[in-house]
C-alpha atoms as a PDB file:
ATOM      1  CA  UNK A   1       0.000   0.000   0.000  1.00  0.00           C
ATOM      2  CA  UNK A   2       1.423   3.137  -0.909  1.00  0.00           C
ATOM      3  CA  UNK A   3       2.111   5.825   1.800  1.00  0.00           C
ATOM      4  CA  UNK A   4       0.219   8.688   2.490  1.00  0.00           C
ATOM      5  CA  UNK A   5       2.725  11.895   1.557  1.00  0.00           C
ATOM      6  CA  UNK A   6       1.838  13.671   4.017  1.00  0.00           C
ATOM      7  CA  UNK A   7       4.651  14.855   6.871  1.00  0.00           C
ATOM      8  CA  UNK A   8       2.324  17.630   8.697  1.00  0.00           C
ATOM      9  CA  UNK A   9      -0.128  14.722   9.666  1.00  0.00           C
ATOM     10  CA  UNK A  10       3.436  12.865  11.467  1.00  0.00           C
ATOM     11  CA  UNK A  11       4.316  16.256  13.514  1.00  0.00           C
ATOM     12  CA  UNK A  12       0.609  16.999  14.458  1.00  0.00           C
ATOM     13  CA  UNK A  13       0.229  13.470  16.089  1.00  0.00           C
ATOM     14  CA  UNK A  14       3.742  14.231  17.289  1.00  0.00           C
ATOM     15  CA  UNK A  15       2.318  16.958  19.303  1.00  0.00           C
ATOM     16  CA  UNK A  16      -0.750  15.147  19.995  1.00  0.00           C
ATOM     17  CA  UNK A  17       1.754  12.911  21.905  1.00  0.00           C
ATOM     18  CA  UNK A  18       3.895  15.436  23.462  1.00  0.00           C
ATOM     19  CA  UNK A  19       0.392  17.146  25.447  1.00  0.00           C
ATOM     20  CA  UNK A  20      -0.388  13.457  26.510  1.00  0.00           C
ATOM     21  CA  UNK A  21       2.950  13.089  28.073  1.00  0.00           C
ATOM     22  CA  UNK A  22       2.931  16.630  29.382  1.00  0.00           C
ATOM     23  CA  UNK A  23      -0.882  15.821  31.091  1.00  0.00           C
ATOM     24  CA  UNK A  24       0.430  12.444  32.634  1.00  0.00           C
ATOM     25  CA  UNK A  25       3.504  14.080  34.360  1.00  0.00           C
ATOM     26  CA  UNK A  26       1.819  17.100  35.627  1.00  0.00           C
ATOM     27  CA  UNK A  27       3.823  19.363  33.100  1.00  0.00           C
ATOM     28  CA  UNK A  28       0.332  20.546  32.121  1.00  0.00           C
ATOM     29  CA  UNK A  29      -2.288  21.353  34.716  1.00  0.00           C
ATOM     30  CA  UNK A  30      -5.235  20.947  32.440  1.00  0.00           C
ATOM     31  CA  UNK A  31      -6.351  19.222  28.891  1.00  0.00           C
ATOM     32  CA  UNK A  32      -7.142  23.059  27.655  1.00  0.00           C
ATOM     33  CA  UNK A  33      -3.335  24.054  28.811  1.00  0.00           C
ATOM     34  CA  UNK A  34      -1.982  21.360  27.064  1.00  0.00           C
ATOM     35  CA  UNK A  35      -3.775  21.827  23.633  1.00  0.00           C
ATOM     36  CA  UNK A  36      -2.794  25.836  23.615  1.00  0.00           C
ATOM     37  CA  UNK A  37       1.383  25.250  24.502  1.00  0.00           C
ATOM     38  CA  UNK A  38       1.237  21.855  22.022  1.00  0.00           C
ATOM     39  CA  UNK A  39      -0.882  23.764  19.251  1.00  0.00           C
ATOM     40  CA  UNK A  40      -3.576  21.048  19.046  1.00  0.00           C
ATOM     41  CA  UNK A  41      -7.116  20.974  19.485  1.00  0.00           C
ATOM     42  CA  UNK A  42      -8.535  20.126  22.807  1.00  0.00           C
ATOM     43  CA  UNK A  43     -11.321  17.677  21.801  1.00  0.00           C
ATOM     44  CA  UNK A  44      -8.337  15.552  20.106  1.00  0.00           C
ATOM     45  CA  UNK A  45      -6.785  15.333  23.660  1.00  0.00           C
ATOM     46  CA  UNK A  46      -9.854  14.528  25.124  1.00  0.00           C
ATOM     47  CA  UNK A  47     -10.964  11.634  22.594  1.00  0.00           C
ATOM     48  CA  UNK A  48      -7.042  10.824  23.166  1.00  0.00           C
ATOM     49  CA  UNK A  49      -7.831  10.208  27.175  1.00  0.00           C
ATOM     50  CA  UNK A  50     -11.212   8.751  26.190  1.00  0.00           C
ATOM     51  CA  UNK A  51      -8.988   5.592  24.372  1.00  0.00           C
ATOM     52  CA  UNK A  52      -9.520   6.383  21.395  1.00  0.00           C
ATOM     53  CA  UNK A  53      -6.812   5.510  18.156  1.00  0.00           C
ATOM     54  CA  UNK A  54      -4.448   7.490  16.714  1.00  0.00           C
ATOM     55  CA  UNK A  55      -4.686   7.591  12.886  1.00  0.00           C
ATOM     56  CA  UNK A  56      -1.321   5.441  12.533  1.00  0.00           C
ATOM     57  CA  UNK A  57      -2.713   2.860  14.845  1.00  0.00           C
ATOM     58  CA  UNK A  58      -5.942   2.355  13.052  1.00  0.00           C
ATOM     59  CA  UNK A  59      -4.635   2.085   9.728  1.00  0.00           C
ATOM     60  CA  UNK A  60      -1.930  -0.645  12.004  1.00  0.00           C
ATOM     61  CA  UNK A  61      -3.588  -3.467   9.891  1.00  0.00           C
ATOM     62  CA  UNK A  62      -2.482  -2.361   7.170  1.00  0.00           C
ATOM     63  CA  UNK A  63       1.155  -1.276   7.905  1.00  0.00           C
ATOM     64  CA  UNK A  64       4.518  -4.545   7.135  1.00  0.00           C
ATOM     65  CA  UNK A  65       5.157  -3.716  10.359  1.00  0.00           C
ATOM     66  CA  UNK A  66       3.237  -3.412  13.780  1.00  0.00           C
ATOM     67  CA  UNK A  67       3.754   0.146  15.703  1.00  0.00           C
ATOM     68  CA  UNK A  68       5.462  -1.276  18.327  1.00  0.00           C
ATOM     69  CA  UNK A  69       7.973  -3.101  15.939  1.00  0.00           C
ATOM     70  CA  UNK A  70       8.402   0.510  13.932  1.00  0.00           C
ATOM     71  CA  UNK A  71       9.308   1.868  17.497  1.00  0.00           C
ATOM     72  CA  UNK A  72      11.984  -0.678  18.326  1.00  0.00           C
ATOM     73  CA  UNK A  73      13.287   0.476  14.821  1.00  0.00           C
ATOM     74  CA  UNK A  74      13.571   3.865  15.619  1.00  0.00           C
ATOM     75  CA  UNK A  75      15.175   2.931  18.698  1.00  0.00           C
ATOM     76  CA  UNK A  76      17.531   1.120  17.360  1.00  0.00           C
ATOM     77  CA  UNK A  77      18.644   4.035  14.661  1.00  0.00           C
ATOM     78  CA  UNK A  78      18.714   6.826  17.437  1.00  0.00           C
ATOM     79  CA  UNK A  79      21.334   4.458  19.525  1.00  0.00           C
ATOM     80  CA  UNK A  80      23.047   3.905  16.037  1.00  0.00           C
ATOM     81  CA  UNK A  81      23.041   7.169  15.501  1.00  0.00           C
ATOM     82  CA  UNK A  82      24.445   8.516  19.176  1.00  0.00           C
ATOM     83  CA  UNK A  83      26.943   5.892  18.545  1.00  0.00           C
ATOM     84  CA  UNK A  84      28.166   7.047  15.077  1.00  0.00           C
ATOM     85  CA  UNK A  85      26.820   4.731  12.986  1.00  0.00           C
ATOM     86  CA  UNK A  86      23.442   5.197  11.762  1.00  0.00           C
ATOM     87  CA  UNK A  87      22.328   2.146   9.070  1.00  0.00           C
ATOM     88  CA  UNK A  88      21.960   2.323   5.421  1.00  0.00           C
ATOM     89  CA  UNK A  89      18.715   2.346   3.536  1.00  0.00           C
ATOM     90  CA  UNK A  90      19.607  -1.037   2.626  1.00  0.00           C
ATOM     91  CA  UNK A  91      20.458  -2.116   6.417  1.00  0.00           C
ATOM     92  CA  UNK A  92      16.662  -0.729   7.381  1.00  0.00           C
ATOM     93  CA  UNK A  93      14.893  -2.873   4.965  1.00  0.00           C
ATOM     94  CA  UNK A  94      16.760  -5.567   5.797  1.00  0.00           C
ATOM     95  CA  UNK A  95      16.136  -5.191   9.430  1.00  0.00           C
ATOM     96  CA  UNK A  96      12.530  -4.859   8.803  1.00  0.00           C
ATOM     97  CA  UNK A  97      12.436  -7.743   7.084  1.00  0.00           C
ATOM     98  CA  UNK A  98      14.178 -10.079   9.307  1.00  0.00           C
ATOM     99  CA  UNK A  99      11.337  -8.748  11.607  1.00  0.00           C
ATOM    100  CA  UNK A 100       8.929  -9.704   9.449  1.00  0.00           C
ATOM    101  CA  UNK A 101      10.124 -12.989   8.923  1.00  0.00           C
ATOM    102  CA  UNK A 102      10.759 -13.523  12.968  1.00  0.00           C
ATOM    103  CA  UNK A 103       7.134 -12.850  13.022  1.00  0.00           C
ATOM    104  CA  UNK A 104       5.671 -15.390  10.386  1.00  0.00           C
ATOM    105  CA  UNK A 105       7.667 -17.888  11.638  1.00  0.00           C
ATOM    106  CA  UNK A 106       6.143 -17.705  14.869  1.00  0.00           C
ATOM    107  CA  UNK A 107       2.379 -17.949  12.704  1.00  0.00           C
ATOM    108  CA  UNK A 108       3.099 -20.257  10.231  1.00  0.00           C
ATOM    109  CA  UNK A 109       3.905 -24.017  10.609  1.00  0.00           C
ATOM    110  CA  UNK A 110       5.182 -26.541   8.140  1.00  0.00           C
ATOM    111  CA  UNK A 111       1.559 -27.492   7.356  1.00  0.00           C
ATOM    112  CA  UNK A 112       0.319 -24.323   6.533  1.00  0.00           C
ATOM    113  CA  UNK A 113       0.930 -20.653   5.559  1.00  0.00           C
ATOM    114  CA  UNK A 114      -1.182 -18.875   7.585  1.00  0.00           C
ATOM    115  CA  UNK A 115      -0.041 -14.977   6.517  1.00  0.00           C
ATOM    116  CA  UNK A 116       2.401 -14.055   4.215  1.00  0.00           C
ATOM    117  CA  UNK A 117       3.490 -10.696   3.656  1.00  0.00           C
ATOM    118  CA  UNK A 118       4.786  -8.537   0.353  1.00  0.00           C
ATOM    119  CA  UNK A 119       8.744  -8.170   0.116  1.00  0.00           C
ATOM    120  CA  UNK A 120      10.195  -4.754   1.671  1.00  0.00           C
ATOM    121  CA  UNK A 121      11.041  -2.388  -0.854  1.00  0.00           C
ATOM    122  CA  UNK A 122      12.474   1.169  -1.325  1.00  0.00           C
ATOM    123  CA  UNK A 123       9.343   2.633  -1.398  1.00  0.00           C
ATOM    124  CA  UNK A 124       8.838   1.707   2.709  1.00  0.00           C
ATOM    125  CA  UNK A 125      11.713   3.221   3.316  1.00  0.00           C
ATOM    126  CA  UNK A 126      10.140   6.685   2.697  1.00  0.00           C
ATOM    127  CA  UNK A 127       6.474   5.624   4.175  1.00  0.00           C
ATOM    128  CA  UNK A 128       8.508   4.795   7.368  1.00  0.00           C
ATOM    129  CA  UNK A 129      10.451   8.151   7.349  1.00  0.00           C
ATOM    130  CA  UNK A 130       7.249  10.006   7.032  1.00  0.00           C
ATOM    131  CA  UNK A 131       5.839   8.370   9.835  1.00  0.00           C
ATOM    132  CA  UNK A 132       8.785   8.731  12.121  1.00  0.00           C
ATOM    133  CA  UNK A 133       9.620  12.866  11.518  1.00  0.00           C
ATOM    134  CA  UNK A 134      12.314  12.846  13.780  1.00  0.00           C
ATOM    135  CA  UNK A 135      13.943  10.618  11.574  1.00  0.00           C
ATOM    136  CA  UNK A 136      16.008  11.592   8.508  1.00  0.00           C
ATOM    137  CA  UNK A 137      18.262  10.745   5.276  1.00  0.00           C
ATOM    138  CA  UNK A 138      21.517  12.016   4.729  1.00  0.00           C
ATOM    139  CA  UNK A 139      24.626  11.528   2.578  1.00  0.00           C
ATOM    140  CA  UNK A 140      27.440   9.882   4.699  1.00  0.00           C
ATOM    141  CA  UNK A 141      30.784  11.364   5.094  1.00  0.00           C
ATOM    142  CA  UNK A 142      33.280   8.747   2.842  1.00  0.00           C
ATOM    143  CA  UNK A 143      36.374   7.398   4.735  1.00  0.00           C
ATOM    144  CA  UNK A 144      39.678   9.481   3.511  1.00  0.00           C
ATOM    145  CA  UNK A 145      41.357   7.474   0.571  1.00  0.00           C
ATOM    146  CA  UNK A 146      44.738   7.557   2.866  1.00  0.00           C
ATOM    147  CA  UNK A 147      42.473   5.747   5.827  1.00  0.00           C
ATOM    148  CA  UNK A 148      42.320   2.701   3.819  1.00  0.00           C
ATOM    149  CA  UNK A 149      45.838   2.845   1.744  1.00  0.00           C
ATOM    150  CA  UNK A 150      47.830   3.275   4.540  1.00  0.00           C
ATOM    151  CA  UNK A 151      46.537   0.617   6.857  1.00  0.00           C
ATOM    152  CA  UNK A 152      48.764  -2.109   5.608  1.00  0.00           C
ATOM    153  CA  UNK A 153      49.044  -5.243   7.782  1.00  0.00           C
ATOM    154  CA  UNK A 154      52.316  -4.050   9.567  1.00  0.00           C
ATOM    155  CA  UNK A 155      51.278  -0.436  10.504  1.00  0.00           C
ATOM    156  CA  UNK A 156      48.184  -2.652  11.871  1.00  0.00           C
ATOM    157  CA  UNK A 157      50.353  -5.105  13.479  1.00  0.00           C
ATOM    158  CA  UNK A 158      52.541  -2.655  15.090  1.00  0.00           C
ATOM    159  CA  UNK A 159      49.798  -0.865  16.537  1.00  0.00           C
ATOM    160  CA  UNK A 160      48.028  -3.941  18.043  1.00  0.00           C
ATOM    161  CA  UNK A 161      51.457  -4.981  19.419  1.00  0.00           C
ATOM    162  CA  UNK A 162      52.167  -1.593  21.229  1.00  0.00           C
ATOM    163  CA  UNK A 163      48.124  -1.654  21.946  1.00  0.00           C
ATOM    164  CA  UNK A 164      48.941  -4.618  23.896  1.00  0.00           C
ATOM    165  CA  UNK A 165      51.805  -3.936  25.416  1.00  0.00           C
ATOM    166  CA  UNK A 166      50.441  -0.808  26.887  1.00  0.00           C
ATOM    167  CA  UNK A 167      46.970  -2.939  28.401  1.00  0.00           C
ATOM    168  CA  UNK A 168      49.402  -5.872  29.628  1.00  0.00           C
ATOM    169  CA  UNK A 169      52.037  -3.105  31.564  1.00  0.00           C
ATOM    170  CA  UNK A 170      49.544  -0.765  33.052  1.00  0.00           C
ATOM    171  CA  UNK A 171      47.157  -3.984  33.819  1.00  0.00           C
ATOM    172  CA  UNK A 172      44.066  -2.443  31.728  1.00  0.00           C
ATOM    173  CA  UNK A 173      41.193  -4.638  32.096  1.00  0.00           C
ATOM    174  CA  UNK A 174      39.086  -4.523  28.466  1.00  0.00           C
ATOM    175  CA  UNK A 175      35.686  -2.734  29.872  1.00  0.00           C
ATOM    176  CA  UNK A 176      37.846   0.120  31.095  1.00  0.00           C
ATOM    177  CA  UNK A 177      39.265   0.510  27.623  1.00  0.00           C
ATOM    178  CA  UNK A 178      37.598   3.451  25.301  1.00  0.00           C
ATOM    179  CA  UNK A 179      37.430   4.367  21.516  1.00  0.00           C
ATOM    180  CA  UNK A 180      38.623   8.341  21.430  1.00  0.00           C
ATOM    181  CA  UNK A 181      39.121   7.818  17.796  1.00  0.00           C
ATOM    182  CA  UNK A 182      36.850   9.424  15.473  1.00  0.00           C
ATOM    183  CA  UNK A 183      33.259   8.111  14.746  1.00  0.00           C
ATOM    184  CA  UNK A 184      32.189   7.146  11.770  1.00  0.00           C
ATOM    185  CA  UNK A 185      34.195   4.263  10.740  1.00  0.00           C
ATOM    186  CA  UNK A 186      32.964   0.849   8.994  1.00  0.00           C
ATOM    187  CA  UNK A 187      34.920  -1.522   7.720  1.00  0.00           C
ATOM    188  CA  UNK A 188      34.816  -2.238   4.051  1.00  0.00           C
ATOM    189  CA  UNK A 189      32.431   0.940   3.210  1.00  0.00           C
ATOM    190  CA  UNK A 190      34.503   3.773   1.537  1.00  0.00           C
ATOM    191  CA  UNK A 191      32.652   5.523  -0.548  1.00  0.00           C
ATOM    192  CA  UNK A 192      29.644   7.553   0.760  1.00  0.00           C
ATOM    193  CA  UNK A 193      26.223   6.132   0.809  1.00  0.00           C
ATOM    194  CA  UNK A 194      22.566   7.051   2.337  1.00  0.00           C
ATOM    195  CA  UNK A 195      22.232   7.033   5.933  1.00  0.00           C
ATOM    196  CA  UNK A 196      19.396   7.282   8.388  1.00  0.00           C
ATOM    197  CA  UNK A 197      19.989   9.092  11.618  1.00  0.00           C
ATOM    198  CA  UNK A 198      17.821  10.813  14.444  1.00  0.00           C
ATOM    199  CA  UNK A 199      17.968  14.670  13.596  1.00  0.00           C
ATOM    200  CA  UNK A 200      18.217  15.297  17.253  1.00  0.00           C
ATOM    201  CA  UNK A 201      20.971  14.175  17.928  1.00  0.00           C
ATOM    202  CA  UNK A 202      24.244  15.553  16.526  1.00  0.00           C
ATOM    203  CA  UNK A 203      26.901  13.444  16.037  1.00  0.00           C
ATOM    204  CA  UNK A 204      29.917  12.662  13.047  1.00  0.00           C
ATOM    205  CA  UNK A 205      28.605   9.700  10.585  1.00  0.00           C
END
């Protein structure tokens, strides 16, 4: 099913979400508070508090993926992204897929298919980026040609060796040791290539 292109109806229900935290924790004193500092309407809150759905959760059904599983998702890129490496557009759908899968096989049986879903393409990709705002895509710095020439297996070698020698004199056990390198480094990716990262937080890619 194709997505719905429309970002303002993401941030609104952000809001929307952002008064109902504020009215559980006593940030704001009333419903009508909340709606005028969140820029929402008040009956929305109230229907909210009454149970009922958000517009993402009713059209759920009809979603590859659950809210809840989108959630873990976007957990999982903001502590990629704090950490310096967010995942490719490729690395999403294939997350989201071995979700899926997880899932059926939990359904189905040998005997019998009981769901089956469509294959993750590009297109969910954006669908999922529109429904998580917070959420963006971005060009990835490359890795510096010099990075990858010069790292020959004795400059590596040497450096392991003295790396070792330094842990083994000074008696460094391994959870006390640190990376105050630069972030941003995978192995075997040079070149630059989409990422997805949380726009709040700033970090190097």
């Amino acid at each position: 099913m194709p997505c719905r292109k429309d970002p303002e109806s993401y941030a609104k229900e952000a809001r929307i979400q952002a008064a109902l935290v504020g009215i559980a924790n006593g940030q704001y004193p009333s419903v009508n508070h909340a709606a005028r500092e969140c820029g929402v309407p008040p009956s929305t809150l109230h229907h909210r508090l009454n149970g009922r759905q958000s517009r993402v959760e009713s059209h759920e059904e009809q979603q590859l993926l659950s809210a809840n599983e989108e959630k873990e998702i976007v957990r999982w890129i903001t502590h990629s992204t704090a950490t310096g490496y967010p995942p490719r557009h490729a690395t999403l759908r294939s997350m989201a897929a071995e979700i899926q899968r997880r899932r059926v096989r939990q359904i189905n049986d040998d005997s019998i298919e009981h769901v089956s879903y469509p294959e993750i393409g590009t297109e969910w990709v954006k669908c999922f980026l529109t429904r998580h705002p917070k959420l963006k895509s971005k060009v990835g710095k490359s890795i510096e040609a010099a990075r990858v020439t010069d790292a020959s297996p004795e400059i590596l070698t040497k450096w392991l060796e003295e790396y070792y020698r330094v842990i083994t004199e000074y008696d460094i056990e391994p959870e006390n040791t640190y990376n105050m390198d630069e972030t941003g480094f995978s192995i075997g990716k040079i070149e630059a290539t989409r990422i997805i990262i949380n726009s709040k937080i700033h970090a190097a890619y």
